[in-house]
N, C-alpha and C. Protein backbone atom coordinates (compact mmCIF):
# COMPACT_ATOMS: atom_id res chain seq x y z
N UNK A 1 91.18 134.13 -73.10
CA UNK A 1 92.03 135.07 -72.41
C UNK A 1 93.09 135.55 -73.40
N UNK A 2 93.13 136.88 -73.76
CA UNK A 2 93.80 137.92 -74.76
C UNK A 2 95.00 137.71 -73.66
N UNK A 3 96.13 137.71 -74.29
CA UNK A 3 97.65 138.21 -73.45
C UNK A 3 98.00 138.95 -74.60
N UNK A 4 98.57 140.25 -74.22
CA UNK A 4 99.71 141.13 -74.99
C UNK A 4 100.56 141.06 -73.84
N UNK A 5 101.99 141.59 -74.84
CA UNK A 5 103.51 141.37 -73.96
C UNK A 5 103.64 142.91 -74.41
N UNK A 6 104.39 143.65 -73.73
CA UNK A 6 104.95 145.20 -74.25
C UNK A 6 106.20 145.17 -73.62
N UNK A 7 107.61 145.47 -74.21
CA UNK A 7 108.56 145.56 -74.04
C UNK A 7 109.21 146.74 -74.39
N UNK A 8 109.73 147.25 -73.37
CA UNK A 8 110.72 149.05 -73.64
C UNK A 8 111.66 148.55 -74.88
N UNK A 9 112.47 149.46 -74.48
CA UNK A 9 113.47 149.52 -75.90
C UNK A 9 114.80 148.80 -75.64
N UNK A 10 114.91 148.85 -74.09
CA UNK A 10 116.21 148.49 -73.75
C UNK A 10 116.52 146.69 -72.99
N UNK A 11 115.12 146.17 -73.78
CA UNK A 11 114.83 144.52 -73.75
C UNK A 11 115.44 144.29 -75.02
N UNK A 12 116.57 142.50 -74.76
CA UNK A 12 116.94 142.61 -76.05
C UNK A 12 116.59 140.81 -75.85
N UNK A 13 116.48 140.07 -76.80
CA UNK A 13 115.79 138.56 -77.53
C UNK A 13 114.42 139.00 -77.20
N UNK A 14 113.38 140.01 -77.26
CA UNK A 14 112.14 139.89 -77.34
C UNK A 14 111.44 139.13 -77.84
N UNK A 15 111.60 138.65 -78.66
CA UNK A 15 110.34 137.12 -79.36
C UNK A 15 110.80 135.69 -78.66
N UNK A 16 111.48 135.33 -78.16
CA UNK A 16 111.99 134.74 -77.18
C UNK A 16 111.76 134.68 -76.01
N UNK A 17 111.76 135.68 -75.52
CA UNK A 17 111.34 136.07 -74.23
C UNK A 17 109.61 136.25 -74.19
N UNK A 18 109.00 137.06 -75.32
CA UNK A 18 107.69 136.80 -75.30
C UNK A 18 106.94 135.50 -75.75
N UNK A 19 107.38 134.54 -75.90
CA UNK A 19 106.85 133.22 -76.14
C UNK A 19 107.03 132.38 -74.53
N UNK A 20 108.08 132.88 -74.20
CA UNK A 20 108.26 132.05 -72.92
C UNK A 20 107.52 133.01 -71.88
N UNK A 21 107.58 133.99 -71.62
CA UNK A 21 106.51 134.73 -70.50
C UNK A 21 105.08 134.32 -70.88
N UNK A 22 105.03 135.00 -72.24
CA UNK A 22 103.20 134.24 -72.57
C UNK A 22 102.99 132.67 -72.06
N UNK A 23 103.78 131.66 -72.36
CA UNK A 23 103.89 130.57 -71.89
C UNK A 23 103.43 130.59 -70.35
N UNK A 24 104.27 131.12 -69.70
CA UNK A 24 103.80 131.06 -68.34
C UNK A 24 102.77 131.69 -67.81
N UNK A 25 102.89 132.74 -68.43
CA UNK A 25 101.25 133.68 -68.15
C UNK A 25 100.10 132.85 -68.12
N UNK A 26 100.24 132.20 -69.31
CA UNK A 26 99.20 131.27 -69.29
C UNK A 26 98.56 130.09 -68.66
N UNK A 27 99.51 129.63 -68.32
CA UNK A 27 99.69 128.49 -67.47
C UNK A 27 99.23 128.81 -66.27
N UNK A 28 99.67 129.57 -65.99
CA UNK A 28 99.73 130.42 -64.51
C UNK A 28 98.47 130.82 -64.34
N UNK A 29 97.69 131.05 -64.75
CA UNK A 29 96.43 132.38 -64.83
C UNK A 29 95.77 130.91 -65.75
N UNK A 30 95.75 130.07 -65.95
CA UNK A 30 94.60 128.72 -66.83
C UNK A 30 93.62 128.56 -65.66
N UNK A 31 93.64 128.75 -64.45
CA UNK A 31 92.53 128.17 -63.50
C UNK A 31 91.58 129.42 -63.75
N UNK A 32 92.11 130.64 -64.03
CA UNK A 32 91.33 132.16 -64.15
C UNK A 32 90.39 131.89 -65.07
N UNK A 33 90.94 131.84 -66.42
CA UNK A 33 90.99 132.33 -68.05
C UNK A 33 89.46 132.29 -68.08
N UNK A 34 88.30 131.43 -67.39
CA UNK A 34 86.97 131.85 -67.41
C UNK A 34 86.55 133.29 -67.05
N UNK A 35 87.35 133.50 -66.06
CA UNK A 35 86.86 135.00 -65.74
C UNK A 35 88.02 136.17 -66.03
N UNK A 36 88.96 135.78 -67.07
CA UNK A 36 89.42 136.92 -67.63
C UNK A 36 89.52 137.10 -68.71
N UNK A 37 89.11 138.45 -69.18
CA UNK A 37 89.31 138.84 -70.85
C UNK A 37 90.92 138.51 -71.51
N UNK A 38 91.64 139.89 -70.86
CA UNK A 38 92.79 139.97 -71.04
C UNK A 38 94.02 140.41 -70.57
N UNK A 39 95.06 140.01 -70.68
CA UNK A 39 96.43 140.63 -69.92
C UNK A 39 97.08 141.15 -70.34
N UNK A 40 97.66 142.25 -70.05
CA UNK A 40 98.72 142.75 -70.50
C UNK A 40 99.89 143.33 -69.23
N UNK A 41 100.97 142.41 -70.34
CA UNK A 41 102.46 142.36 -69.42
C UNK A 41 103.28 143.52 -69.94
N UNK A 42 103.52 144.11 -69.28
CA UNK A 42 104.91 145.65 -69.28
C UNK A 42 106.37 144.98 -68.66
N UNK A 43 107.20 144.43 -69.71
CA UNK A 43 108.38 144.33 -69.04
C UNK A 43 109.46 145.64 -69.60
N UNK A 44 110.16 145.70 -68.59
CA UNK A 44 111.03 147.30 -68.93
C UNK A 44 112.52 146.88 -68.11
N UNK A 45 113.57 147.18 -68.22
CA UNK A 45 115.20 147.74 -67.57
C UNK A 45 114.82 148.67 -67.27
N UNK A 46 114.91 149.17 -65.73
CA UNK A 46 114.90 150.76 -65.30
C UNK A 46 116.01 151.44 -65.26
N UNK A 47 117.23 150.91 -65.39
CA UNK A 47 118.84 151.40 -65.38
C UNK A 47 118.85 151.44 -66.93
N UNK A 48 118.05 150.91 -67.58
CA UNK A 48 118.87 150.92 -69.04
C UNK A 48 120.11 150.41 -69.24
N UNK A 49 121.29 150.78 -69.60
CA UNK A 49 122.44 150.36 -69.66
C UNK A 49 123.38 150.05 -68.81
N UNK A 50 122.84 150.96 -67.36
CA UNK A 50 123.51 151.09 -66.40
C UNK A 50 124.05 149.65 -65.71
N UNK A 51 122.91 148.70 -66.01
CA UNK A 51 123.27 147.55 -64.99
C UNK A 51 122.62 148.32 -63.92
N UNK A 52 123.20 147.26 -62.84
CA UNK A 52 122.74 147.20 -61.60
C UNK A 52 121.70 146.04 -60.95
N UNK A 53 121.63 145.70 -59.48
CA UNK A 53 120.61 144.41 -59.16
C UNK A 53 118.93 145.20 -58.93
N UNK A 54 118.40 144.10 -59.08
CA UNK A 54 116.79 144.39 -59.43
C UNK A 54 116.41 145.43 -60.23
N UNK A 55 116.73 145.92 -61.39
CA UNK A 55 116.45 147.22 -62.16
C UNK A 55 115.54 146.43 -63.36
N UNK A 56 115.30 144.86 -63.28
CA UNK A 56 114.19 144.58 -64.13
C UNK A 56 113.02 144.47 -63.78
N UNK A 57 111.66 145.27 -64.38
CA UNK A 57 110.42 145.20 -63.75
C UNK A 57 109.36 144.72 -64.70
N UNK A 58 108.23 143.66 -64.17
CA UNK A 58 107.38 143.36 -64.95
C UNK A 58 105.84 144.34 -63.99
N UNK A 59 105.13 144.91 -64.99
CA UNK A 59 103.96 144.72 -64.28
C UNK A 59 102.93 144.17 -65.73
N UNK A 60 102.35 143.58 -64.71
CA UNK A 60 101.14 142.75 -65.02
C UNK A 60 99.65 143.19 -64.49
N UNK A 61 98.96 143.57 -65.69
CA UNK A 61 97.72 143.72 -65.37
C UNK A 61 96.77 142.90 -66.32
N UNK A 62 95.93 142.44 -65.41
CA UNK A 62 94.44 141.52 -65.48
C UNK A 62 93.37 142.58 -65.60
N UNK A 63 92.45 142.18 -66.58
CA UNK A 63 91.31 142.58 -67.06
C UNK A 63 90.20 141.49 -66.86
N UNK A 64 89.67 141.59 -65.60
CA UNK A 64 88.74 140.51 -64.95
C UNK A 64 87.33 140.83 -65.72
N UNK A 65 86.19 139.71 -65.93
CA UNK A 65 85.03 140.00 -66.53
C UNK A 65 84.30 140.99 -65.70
N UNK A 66 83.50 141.94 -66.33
CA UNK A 66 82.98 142.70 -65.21
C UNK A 66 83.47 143.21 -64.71
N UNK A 67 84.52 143.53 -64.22
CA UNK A 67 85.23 144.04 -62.97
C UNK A 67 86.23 145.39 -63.50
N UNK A 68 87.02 145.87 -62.67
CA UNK A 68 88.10 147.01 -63.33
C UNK A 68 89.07 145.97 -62.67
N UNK A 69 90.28 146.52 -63.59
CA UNK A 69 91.64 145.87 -64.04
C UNK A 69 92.42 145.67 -62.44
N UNK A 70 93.37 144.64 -62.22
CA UNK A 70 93.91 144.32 -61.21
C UNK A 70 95.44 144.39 -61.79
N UNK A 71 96.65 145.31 -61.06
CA UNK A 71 97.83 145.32 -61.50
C UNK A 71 98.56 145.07 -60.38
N UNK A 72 99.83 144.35 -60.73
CA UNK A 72 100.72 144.23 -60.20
C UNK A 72 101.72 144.52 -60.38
N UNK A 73 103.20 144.81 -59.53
CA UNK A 73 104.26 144.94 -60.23
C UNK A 73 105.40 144.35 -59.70
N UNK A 74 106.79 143.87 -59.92
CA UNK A 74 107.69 142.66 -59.52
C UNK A 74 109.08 143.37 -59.74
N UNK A 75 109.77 143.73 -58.93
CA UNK A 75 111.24 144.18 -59.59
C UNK A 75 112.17 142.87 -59.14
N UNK A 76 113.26 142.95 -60.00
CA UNK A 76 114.00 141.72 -59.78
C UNK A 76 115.75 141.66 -60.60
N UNK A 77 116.23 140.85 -60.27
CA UNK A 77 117.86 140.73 -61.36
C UNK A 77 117.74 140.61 -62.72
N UNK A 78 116.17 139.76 -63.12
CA UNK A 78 116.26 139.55 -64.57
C UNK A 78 114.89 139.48 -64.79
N UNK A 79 114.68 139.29 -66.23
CA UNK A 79 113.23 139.55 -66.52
C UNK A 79 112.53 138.26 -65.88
N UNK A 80 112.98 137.07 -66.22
CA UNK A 80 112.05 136.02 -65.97
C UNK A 80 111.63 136.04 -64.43
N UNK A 81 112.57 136.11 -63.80
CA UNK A 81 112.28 136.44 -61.76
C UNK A 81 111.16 137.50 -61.72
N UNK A 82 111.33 138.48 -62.69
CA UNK A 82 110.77 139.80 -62.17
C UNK A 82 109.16 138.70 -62.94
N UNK A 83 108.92 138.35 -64.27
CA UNK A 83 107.79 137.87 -64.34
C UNK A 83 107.38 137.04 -63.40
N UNK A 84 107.95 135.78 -63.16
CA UNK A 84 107.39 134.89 -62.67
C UNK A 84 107.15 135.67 -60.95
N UNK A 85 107.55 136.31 -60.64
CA UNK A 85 107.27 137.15 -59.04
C UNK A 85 106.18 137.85 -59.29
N UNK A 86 105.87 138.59 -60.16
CA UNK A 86 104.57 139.16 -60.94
C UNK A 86 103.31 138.29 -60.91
N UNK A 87 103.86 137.57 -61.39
CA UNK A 87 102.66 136.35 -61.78
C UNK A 87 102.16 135.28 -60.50
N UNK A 88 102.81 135.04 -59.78
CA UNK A 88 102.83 134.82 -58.26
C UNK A 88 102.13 135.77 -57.22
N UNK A 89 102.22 137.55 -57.42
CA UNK A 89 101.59 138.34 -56.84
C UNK A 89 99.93 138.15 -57.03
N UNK A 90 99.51 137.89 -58.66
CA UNK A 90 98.59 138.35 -59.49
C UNK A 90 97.76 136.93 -59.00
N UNK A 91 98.05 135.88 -59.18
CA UNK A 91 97.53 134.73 -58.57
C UNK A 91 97.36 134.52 -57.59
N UNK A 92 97.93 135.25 -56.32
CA UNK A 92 97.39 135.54 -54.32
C UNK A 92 96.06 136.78 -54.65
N UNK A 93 96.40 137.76 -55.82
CA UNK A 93 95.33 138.80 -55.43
C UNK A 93 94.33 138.35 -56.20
N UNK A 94 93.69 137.60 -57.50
CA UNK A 94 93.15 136.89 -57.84
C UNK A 94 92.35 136.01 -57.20
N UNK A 95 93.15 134.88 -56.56
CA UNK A 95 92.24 134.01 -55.96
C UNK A 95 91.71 134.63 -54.24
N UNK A 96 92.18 135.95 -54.32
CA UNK A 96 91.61 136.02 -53.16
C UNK A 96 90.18 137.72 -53.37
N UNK A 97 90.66 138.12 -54.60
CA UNK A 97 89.24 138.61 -55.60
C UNK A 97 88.00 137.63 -55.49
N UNK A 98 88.31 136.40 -56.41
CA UNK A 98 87.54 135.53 -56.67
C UNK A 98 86.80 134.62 -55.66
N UNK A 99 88.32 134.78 -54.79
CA UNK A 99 87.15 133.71 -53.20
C UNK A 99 86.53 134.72 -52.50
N UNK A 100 86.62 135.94 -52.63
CA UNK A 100 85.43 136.67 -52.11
C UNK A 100 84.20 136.91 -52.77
N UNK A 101 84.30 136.90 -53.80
CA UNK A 101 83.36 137.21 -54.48
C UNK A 101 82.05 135.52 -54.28
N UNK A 102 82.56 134.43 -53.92
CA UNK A 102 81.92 133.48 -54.25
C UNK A 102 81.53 133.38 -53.03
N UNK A 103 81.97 133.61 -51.52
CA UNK A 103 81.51 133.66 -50.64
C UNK A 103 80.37 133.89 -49.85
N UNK A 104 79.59 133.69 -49.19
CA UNK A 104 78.14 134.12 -48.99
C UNK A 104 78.55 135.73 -47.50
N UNK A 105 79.60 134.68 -46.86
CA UNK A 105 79.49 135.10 -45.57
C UNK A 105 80.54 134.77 -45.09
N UNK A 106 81.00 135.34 -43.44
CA UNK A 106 82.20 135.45 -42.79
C UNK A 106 81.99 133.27 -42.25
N UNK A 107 81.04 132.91 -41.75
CA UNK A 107 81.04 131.42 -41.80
C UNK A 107 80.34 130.15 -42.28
N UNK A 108 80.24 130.98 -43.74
CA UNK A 108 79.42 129.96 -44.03
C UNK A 108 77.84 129.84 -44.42
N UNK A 109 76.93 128.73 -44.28
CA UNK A 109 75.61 128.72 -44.30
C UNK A 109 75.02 129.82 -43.03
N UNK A 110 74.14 130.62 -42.73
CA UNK A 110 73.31 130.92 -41.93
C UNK A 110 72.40 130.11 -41.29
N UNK A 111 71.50 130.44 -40.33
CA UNK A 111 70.80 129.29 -39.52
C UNK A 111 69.66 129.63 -40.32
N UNK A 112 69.49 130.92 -40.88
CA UNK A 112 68.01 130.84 -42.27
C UNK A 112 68.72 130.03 -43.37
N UNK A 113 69.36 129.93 -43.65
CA UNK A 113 69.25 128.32 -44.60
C UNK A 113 69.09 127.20 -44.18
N UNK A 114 69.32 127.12 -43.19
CA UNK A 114 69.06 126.02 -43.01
C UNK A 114 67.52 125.71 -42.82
N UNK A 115 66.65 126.53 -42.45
CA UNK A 115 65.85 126.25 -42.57
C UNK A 115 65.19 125.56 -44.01
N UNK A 116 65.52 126.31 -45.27
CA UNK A 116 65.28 126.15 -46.11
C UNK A 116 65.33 124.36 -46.92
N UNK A 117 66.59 124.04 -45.91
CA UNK A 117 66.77 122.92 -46.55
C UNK A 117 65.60 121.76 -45.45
């Protein structure tokens, strides 16, 4: 599993901050990493200088095998809230991608399997 980090202009300790988001990205998304290529995280200030509450946003998009890309996005007071809320979204829509996909049916075995067995 590829992670890139992309950061606007108006993010400041970036190598810092991208060691510790990748950190969690990873962690976070380790039950996935079989079925994903790669991620890429967009963190940005939407006020820029202005200040203000929740004006930090992460989105996060997943590049599932096979599949087209799954994004999310998180606004918040600071970057790490806005990631880790990101990454929390991406892991409900994920495992609920993935538990459909493995599913046969709305309950289960059918009464033609059972025959089978």
């Amino acid at each position: 599993m590829q992670i890139q980090i992309n950061t606007d202009d108006n993010i400041e300790g970036r190598d810092a901050l991208t060691a510790q988001v990748e950190a969690g990205i990873r962690d976070g998304l380790s039950r996935f990493a079989a079925q994903i290529t790669r991620v890429e995280v967009h963190l940005s200030d939407e006020n820029a200088a202005k200040g203000g509450s929740d004006d930090k946003r992460c989105l996060l998009e997943v590049r599932p095998t096979g599949q087209q890309p799954m994004a999310v996005t998180h606004q918040a007071g600071n970057l790490q809230e806005a990631s880790l809320g990101a990454l929390k979204k991406m892991q409900r829509k994920l495992q609920s991608s993935f538990g459909r996909q493995n599913t046969t049916g709305k309950g289960g075995h059918s009464i033609r399997d059972l025959d089978a067995l």
